[in-house]
Protein backbone atom coordinates (compact mmCIF):
# COMPACT_ATOMS: atom_id res chain seq x y z
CA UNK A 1 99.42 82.36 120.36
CA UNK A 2 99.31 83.66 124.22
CA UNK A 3 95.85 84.27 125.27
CA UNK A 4 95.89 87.62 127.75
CA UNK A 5 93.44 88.73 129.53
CA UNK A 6 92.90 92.20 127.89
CA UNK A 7 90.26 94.20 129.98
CA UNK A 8 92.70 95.94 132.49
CA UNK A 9 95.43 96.66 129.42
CA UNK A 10 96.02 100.19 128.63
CA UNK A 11 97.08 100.85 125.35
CA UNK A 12 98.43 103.87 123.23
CA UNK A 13 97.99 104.21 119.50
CA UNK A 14 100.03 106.38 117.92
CA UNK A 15 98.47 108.05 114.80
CA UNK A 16 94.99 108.48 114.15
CA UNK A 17 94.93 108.10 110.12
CA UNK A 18 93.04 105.13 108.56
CA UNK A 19 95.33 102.31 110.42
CA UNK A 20 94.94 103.83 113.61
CA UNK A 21 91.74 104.56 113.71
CA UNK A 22 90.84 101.27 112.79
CA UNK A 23 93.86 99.91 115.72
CA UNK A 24 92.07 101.83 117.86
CA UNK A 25 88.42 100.40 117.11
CA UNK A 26 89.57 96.82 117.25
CA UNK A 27 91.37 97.19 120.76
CA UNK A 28 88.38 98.98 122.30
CA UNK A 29 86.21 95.99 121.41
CA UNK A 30 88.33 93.93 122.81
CA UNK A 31 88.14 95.31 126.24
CA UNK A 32 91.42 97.23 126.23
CA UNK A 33 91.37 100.56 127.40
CA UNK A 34 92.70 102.94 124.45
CA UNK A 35 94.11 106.21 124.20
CA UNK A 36 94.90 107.50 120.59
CA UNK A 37 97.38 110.42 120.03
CA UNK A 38 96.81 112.46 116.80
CA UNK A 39 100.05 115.47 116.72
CA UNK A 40 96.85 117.42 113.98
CA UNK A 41 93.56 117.84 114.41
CA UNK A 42 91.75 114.36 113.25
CA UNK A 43 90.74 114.15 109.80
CA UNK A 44 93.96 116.73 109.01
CA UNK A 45 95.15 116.56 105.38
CA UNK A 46 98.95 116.11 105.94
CA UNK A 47 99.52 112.30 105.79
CA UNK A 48 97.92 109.44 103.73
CA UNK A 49 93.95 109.09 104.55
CA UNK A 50 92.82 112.08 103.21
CA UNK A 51 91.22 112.77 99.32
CA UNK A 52 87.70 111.34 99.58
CA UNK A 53 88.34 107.60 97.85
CA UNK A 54 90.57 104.70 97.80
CA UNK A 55 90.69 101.95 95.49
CA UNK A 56 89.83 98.70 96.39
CA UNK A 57 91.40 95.92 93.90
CA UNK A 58 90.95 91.98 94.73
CA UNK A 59 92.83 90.21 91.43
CA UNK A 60 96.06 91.58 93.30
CA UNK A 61 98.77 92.38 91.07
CA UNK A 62 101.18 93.35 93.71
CA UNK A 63 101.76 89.72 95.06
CA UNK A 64 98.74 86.77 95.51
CA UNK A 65 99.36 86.69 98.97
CA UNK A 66 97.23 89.45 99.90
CA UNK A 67 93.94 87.90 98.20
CA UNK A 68 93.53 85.77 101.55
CA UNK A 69 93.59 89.66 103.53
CA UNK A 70 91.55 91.37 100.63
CA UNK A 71 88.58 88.64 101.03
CA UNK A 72 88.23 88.98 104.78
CA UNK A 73 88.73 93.11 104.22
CA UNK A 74 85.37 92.92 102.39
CA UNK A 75 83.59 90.96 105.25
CA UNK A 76 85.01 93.82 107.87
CA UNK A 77 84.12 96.83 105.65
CA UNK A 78 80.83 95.35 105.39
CA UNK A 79 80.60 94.59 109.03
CA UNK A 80 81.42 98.29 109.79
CA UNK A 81 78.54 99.02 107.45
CA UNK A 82 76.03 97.77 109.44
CA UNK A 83 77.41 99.02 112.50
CA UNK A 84 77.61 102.58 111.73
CA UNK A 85 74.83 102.81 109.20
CA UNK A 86 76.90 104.53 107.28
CA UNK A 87 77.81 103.11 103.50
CA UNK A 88 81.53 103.27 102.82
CA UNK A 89 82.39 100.49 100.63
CA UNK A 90 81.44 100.88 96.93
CA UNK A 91 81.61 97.34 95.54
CA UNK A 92 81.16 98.11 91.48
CA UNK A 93 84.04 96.65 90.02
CA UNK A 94 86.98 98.13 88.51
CA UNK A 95 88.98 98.39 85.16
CA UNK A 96 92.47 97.64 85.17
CA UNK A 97 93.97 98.40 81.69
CA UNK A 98 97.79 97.20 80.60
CA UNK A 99 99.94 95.79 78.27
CA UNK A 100 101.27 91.95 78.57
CA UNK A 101 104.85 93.17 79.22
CA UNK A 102 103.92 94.81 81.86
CA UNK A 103 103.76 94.34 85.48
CA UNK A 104 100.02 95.59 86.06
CA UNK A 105 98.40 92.63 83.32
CA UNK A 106 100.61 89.40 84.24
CA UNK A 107 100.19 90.35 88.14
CA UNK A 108 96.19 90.65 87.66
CA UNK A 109 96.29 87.19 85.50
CA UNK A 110 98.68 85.64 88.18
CA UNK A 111 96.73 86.15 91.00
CA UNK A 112 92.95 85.32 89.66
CA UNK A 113 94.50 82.14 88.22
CA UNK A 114 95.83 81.48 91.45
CA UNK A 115 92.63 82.14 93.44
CA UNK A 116 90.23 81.71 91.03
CA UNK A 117 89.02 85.11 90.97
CA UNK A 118 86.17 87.14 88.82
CA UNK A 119 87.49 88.65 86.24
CA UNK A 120 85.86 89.85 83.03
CA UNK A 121 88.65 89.85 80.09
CA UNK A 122 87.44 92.26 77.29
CA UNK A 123 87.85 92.05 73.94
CA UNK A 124 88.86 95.27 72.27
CA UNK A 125 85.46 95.97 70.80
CA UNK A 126 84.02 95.30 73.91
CA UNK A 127 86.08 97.63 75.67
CA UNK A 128 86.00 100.22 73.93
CA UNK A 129 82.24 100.04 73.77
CA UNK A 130 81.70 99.90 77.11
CA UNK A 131 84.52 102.18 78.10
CA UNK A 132 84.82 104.62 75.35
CA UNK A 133 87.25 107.65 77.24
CA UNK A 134 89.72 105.01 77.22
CA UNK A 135 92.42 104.48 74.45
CA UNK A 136 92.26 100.53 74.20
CA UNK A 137 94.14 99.60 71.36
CA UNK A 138 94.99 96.17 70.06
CA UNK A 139 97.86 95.68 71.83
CA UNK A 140 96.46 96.53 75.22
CA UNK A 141 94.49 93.98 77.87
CA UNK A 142 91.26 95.17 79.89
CA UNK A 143 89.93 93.14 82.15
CA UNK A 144 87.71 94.47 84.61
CA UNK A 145 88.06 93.14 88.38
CA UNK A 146 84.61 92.25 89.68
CA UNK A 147 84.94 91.92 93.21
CA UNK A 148 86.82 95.67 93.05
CA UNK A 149 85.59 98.85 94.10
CA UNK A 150 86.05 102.18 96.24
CA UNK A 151 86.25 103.09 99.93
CA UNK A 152 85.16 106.60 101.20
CA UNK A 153 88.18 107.48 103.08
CA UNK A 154 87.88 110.41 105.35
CA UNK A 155 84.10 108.31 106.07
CA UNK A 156 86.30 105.08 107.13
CA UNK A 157 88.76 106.97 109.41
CA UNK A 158 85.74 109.12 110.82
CA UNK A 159 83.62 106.20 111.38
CA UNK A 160 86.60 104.04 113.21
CA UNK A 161 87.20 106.62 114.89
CA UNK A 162 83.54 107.22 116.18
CA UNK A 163 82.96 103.62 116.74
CA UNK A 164 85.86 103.37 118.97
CA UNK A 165 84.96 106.34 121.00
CA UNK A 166 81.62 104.97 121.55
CA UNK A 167 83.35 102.21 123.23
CA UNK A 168 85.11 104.32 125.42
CA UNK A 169 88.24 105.16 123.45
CA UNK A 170 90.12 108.56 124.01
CA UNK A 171 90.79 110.37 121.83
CA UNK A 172 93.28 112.92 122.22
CA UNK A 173 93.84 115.06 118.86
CA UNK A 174 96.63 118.18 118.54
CA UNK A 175 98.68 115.88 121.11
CA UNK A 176 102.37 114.95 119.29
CA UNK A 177 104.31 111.74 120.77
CA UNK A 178 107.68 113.15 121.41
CA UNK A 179 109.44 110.40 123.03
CA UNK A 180 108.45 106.49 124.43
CA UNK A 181 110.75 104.03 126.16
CA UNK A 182 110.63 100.69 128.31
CA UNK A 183 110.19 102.04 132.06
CA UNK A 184 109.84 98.23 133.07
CA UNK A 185 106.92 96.99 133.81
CA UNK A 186 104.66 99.53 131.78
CA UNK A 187 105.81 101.85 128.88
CA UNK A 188 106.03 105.33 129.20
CA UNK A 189 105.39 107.97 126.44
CA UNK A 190 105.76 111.36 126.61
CA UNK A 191 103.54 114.03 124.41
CA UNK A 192 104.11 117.94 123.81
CA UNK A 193 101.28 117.92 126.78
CA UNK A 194 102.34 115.67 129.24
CA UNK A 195 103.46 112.34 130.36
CA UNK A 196 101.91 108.76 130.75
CA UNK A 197 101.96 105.35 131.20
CA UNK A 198 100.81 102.32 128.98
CA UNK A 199 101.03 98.51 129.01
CA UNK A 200 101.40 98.04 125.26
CA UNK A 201 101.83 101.00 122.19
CA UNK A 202 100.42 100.51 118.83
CA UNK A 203 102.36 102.68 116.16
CA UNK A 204 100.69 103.50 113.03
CA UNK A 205 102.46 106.44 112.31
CA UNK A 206 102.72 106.93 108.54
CA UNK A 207 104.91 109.05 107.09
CA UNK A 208 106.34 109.89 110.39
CA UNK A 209 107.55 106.41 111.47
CA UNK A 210 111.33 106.90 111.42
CA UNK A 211 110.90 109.72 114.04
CA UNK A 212 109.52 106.90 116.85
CA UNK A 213 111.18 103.70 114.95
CA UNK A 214 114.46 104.50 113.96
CA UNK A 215 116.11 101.67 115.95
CA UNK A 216 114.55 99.24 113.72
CA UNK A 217 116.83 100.27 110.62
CA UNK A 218 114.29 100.29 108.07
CA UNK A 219 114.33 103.73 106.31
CA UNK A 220 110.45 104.65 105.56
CA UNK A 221 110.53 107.11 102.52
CA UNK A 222 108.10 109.91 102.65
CA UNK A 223 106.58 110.57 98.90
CA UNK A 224 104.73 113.85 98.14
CA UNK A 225 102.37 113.07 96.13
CA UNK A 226 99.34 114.91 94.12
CA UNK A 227 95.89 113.93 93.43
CA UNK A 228 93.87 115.70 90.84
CA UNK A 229 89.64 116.81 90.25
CA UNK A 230 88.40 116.80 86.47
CA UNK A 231 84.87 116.53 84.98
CA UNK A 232 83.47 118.80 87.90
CA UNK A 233 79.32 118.30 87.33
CA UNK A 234 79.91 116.21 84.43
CA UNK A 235 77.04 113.48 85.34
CA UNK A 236 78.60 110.96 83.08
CA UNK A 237 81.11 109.94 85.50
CA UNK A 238 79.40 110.10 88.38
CA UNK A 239 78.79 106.70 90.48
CA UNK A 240 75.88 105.02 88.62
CA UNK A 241 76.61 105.82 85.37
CA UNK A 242 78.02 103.14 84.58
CA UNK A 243 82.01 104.73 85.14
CA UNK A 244 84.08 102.71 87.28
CA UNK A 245 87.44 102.93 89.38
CA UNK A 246 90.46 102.12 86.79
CA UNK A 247 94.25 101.47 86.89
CA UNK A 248 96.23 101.99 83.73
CA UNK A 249 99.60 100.81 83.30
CA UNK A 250 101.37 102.91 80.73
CA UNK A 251 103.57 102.44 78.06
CA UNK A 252 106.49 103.79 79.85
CA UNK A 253 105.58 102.13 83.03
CA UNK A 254 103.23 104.56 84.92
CA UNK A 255 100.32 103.67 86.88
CA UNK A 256 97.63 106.31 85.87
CA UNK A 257 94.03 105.81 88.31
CA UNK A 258 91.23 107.48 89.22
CA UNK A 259 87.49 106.80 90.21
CA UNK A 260 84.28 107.82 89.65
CA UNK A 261 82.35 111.04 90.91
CA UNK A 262 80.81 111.29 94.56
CA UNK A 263 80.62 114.55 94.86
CA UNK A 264 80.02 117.38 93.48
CA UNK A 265 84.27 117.95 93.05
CA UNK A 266 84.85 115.56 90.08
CA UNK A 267 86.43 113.01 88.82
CA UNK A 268 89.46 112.05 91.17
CA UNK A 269 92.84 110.97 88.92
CA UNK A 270 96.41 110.74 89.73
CA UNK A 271 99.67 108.71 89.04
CA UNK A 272 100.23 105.50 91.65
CA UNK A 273 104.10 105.85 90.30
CA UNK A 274 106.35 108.94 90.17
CA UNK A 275 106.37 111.54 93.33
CA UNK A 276 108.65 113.35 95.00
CA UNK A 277 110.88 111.75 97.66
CA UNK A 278 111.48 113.91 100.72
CA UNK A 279 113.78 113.53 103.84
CA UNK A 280 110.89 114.14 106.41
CA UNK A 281 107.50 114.78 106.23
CA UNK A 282 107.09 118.10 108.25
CA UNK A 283 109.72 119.50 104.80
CA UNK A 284 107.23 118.44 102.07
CA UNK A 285 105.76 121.29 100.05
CA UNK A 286 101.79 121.25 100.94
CA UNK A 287 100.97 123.50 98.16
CA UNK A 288 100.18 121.71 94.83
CA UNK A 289 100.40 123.73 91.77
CA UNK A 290 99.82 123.81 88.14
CA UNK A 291 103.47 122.26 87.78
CA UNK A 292 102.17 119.30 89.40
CA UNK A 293 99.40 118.83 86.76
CA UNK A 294 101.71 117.99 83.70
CA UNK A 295 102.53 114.36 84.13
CA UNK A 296 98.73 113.60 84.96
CA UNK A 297 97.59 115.55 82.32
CA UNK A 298 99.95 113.85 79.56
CA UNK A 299 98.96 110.59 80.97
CA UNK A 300 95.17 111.58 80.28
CA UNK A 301 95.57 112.50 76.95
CA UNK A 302 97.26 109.27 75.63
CA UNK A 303 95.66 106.74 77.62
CA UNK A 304 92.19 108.77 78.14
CA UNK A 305 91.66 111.30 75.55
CA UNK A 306 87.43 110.71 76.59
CA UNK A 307 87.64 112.14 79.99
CA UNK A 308 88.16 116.41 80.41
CA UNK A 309 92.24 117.24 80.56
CA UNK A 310 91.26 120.19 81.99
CA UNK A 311 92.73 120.23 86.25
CA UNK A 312 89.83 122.16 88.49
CA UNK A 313 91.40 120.99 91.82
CA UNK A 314 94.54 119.27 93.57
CA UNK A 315 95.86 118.88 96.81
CA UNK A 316 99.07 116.79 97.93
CA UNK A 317 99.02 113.93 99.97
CA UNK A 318 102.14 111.18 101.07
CA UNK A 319 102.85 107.70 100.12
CA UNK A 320 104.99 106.41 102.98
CA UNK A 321 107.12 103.81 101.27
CA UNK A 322 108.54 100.21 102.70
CA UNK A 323 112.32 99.37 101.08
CA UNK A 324 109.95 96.82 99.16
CA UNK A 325 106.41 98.27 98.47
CA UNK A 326 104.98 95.86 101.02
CA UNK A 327 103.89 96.55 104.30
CA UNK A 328 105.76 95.66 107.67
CA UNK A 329 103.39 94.53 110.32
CA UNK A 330 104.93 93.35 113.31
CA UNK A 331 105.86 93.00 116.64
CA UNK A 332 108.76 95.53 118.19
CA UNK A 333 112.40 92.82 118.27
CA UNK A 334 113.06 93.93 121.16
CA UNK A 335 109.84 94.72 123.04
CA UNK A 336 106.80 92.28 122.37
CA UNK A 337 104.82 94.74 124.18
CA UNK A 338 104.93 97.07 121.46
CA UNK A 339 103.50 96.27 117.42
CA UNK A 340 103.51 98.58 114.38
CA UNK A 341 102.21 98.49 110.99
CA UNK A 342 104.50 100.52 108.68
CA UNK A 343 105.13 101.44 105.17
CA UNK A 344 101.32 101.05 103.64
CA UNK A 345 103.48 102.59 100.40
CA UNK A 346 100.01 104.05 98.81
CA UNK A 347 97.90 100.49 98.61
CA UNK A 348 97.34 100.03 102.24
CA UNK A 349 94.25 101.95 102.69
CA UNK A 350 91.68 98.75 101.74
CA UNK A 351 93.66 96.67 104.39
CA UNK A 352 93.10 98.81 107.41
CA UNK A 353 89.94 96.99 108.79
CA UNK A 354 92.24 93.81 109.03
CA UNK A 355 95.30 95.55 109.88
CA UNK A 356 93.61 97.24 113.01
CA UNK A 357 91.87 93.81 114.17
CA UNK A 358 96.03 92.06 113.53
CA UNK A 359 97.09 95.17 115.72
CA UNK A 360 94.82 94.66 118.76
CA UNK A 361 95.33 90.39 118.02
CA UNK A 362 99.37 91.54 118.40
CA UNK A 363 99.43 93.47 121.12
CA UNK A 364 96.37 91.67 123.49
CA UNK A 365 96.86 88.27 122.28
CA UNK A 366 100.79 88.45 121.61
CA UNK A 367 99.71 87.08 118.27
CA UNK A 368 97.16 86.65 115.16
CA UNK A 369 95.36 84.14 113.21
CA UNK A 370 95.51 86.58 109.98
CA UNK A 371 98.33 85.39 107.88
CA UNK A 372 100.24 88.32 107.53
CA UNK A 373 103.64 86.29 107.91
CA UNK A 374 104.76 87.38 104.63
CA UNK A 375 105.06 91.00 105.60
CA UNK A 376 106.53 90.78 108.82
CA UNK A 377 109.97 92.61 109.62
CA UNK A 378 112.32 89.28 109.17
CA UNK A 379 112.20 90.26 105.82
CA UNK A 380 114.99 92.82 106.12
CA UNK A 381 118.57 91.98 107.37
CA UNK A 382 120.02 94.07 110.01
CA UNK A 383 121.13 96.73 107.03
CA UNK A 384 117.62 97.09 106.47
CA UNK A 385 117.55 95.19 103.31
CA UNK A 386 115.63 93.19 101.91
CA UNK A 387 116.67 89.23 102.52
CA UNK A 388 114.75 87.71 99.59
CA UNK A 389 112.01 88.38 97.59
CA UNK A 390 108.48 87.89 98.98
């Protein structure tokens, strides 16, 4: 790693959503002087960090090698606790539901064997005493995922976002990146407002990464996606009452979630899987109807016949999805000056502390300590797919 002095570094961050906000945070700590460009006003709901919670899952079944990220994520969302006063990170566990042929059940079991993790396996009696809205049959595994929980997520992005301002960040909102290219010995990058000059960019576009990254060759798939309200007031499944965040892996190989109540809007439940793929984002439908509502619904009366089937609100959000699932965080091939972190594909949203401190270590320090080597961009051949698996 190159050690660079980074108080006299001007830096752009493109995107203001949950990895940009928290880019911006970490840079501004570390001396740099940061601009962030937003093309909405912040806090819009267009992209991927909007719908009031996230899950937060540590017995990993996506791949092991995120456990080492997950465990320091917990330290930073704590650490941004105490620094904003603000509470964000809901640490009650979580119930992750399956069956054994699966991908959801042997990925949770892989990955606590591996590091040794908390987990609580239930035995059907004791899952369905303690969790009686869900159907958990004989031939279904619970185990519930101690160390998991919930973020607020407009709260994260709003409190990154403050926290870097306070530490002299800029912030400039309703300002869309147009165009950036190498201009020698700084960068320049031009907005619908005007034209400027930076010694390193940070993209954390989302959904809109193949408008500013196309030369990389690594097609970034915007999802629409909906998210769903039930139980509106019903104090049962309200945080405290003993209902939890839970994943369910269905029979026919959909990922059913949802968490508990924070507000006064309900229950929040939709489908991880499914969506509808769309060649852009600024083309994806923003309305979401009562035709979105049948495939969560369905799900909910198999797999949770306890909880209300009954839809009171939904609103559409975007998965933007990596060839792979996995997240590309790297440095530009052909400009070390400029680092991305691309393709969260709709389980990024826990990692964002880290991947904001890896995005200031990449572009002040030309390199990080965080080993986050598995989901760099070597993974892809010059096609854009994918060498090997991870």
């Amino acid at each position: 790693m190159v050690l660079i002095m980074t108080r006299s570094l001007k830096c752009a961050v493109i995107g203001a959503g949950a990895a940009g906000s928290a880019a911006a945070y970490h840079l501004a700590r570390s001396g740099a002087r940061v601009c962030v460009f937003e093309q909405y006003p912040l806090l819009h709901d267009r992209g991927s960090s909007h719908g009031s919670t996230r899950l937060f899952r540590v017995a990993y079944f996506e791949d092991p090698h995120y456990v080492p990220l997950l465990r320091r994520c917990i330290e930073m969302w704590r650490d941004l606790e105490l620094t904003s006063g603000e509470r964000l990170f809901f640490q009650i566990g979580a119930l992750q539901v399956g069956h054994g042929d699966g991908v959801l059940i042997p990925g949770v079991l892989r990955t606590a064997k591996e590091y040794d993790l908390p987990i609580e396996k239930l035995t059907e009696h004791r899952a369905k005493e303690r969790f009686p809205w869900f159907n958990l049959d004989k031939n279904t595994s619970a185990i519930v995922d101690c160390e998991a929980g919930f973020i607020l997520a407009e709260s994260a992005v709003r409190t990154h976002l403050e926290a870097a301002r306070s530490l002299g960040a800029q912030i400039c909102a309703e300002e869309r990146v147009v165009n950036w290219c190498d201009s020698g010995k700084t960068l320049s990058l031009e907005t619908d407002k005007d034209k400027y000059q930076f010694d390193r960019i940070i993209f954390t576009p989302g959904a809109w990464a193949n408008r500013y990254l196309a030369e990389l060759g690594i097609n970034i798939q915007p999802v629409r996606k909906t998210v769903h309200w039930i139980a509106q007031g019903d104090e049962r499944f309200r945080v405290g009452a003993g209902f939890i965040p839970f994943v369910i892996e269905t029979k026919d190989s959909e990922i059913l979630y949802g968490f508990p109540a924070t507000d006064d809007a309900g229950v929040k439940i939709a489908l991880h899987t499914g969506g509808e793929n769309s060649d852009t984002p600024d083309n994806v439908n923003r309305i979401a109807s009562i035709r979105d509502d049948e495939p969560v619904i369905n799900a909910l009366n198999t797999y949770a016949p306890g909880l209300p089937s009954i839809i009171q609100r939904r609103k559409t959000c975007l998965y933007e999805m990596s060839p792979d699932g996995h997240f590309i965080i790297d440095k530009h091939p052909d400009d070390n000056r400029v680092v991305f972190a691309l393709g969260l594909s709709g389980h990024g949203f826990k990692f964002t502390p880290l991947i904001g401190a890896v995005m200031a270590d990449l572009a002040l320090k030309g390199g990080t300590l965080s080993p986050i080597g598995f989901l760099n961009l070597n993974r892809f051949n010059a096609s854009g797919d994918i060498k090997a698996l991870l």
